[in-house]
Structure formats: structure tokens, C-alpha cells
Protein backbone atom coordinates (compact mmCIF):
# COMPACT_ATOMS: atom_id res chain seq x y z
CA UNK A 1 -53.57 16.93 -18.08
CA UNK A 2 -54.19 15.59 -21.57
CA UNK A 3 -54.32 18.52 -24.45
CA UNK A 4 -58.00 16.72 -25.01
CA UNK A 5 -59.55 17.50 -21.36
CA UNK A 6 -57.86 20.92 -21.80
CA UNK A 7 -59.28 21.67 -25.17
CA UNK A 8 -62.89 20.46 -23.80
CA UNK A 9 -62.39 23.03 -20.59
CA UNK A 10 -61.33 26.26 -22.69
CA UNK A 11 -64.19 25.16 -24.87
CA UNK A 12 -66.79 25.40 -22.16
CA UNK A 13 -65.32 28.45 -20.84
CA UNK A 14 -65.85 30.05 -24.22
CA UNK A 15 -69.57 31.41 -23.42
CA UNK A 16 -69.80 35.00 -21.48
CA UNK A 17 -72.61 33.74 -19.29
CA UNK A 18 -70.66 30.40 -18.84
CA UNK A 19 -67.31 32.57 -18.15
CA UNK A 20 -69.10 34.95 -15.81
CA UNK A 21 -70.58 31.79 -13.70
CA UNK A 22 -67.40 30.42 -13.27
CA UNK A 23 -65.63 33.71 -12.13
CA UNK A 24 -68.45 34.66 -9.78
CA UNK A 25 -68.09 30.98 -8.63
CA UNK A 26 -64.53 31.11 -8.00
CA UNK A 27 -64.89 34.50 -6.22
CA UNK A 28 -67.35 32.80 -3.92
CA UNK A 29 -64.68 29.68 -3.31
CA UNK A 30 -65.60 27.06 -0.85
CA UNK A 31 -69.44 28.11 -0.07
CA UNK A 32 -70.64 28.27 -3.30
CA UNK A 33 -74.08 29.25 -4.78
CA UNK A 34 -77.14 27.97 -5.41
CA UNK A 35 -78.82 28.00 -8.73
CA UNK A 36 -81.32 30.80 -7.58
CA UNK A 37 -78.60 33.22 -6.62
CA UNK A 38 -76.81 32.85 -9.68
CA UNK A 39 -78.84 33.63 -11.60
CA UNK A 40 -80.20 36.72 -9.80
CA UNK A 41 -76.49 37.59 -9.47
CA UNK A 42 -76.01 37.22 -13.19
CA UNK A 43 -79.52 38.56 -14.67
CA UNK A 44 -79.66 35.00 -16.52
CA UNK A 45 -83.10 33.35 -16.74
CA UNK A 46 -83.20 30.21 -14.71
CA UNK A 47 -83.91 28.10 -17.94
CA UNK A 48 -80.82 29.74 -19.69
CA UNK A 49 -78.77 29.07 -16.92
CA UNK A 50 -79.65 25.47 -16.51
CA UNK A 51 -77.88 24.57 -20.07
CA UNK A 52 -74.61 26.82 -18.81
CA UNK A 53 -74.76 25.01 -15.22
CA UNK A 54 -74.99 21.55 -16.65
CA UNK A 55 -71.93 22.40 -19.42
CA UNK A 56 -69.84 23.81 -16.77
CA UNK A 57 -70.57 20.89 -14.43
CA UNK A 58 -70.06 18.13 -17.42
CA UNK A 59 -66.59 19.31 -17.77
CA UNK A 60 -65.66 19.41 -14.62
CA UNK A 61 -65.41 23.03 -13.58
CA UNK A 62 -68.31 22.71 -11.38
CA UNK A 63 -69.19 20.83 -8.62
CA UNK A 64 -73.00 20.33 -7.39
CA UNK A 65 -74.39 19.02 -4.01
CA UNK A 66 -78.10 18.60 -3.27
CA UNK A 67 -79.43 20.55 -0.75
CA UNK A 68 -82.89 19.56 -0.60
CA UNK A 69 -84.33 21.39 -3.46
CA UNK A 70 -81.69 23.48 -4.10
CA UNK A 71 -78.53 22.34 -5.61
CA UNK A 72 -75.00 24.58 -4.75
CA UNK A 73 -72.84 24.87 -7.02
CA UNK A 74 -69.08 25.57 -6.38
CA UNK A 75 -66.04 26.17 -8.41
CA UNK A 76 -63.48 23.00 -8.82
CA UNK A 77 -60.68 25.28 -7.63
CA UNK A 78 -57.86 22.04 -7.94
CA UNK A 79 -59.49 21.28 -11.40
CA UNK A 80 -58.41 24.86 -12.37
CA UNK A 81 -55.25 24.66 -10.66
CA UNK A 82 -54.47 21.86 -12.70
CA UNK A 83 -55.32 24.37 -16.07
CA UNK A 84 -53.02 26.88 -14.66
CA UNK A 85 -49.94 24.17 -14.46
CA UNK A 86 -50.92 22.97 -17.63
CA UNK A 87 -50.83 26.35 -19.19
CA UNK A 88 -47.30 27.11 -17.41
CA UNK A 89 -45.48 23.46 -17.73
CA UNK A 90 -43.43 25.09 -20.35
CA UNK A 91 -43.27 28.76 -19.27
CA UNK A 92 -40.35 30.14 -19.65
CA UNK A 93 -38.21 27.61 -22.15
CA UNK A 94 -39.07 24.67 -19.65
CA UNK A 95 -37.95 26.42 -16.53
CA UNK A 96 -41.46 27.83 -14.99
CA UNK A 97 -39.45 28.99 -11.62
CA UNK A 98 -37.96 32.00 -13.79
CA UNK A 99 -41.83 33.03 -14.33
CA UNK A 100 -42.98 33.08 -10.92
CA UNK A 101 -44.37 30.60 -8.06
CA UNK A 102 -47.59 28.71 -9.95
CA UNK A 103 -47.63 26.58 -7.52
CA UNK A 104 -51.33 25.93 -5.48
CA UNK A 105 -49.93 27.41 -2.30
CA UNK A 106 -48.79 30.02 -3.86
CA UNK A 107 -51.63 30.61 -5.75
CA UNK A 108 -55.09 29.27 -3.81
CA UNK A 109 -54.07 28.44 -0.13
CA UNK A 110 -57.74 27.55 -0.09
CA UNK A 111 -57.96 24.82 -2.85
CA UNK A 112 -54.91 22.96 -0.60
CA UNK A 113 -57.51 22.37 2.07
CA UNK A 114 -59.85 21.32 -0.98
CA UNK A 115 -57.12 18.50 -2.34
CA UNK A 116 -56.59 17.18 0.89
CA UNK A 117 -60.89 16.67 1.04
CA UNK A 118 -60.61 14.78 -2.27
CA UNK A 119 -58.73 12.26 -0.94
């Protein structure tokens, strides 16, 4: 991951509403939630939420699927996978296995199943 995409992802994450969309995202993993319920779940007005949703989904963090009317969002679980390794490339004076297992099975058996759907 380039410093640049990294930089752009903290960035968006830098909002409490955007922060607790994300985390209540994550928390719901592979189902995901649609607009309505986030905002309920959140107490965020659905025009206020709109502007977070669209950041979140601009960077990447997000991914959205039409359902009819509704669109579900869901968290891009490998996309923050890929923050975590980027964060821990250097843990540990280059040796990240002193640290702890970072690795995606270790970490999110569920976002293995959600690699092997990307490709």
C-alpha cells in the first residue's frame, strides 16, 4: 500500500460519525446495512449521513450494492486488512512475527472467504 492511499484512508476515518459507521459496519461484516439502519443505529440524519457514506465509500472502506431502493453498505474487510499490514510491515525492527500473527487468518477468518470473492 502506497503511504498516499494510506494517508487518504486515516484521513477519512478522522470524523466520529465517519469512525462510528465504519466500526458498526465492520461489526456487522458480510451482511451489511442499509442506509436507513445506519442511520437509526447511529442517531445521524439521513442527509448528514449521505456526505459520511459517500467519503467512506470514495476511499474505499465501503462497499455499496443496490438493492432496489435501498443501497447496503458493507465494510471492505481485505481493504482494512491491507491497513493493518501496512501499519505492522515494520513492527518490531522489521521482524513482525516477534509482535504477533497479523496475518488475515489470524485476524478475520471471514475477510479470507471475502478475497477469494474478489477474484
Amino acid at each position: 500500500m502506497q503511504k498516499s492511499t494510506a494517508t487518504r484512508i486515516f484521513e477519512s476515518l478522522s470524523s466520529p460519525v465517519r469512525l462510528d459507521v465504519y466500526r458498526l459496519l465492520v461489526k456487522k461484516g458480510a451482511e451489511g446495512m442499509v442506509a436507513g439502519e445506519i442511520g437509526s443505529a447511529l442517531d445521524v440524519p439521513p442527509t448528514n449521513l449521505s456526505f459520511h457514506l459517500k467519503t467512506l465509500a470514495h476511499t474505499g472502506l465501503l462497499t455499496v450494492e443496490q438493492e432496489g431502493r435501498f443501497q447496503r453498505y458493507r465494510a471492505n474487510l481485505p481493504l482494512m486488512m491491507d491497513i493493518v499490514a501496512y501499519l505492522t510491515e515494520e513492527c518490531c525492527g522489521g521482524n513482525p512475527e516477534i509482535c504477533g500473527d497479523f496475518s488475515v487468518p489470524a485476524i478475520c477468518p471471514q475477510c479470507i472467504d471475502m478475497l477469494s470473492d474478489k477474484k
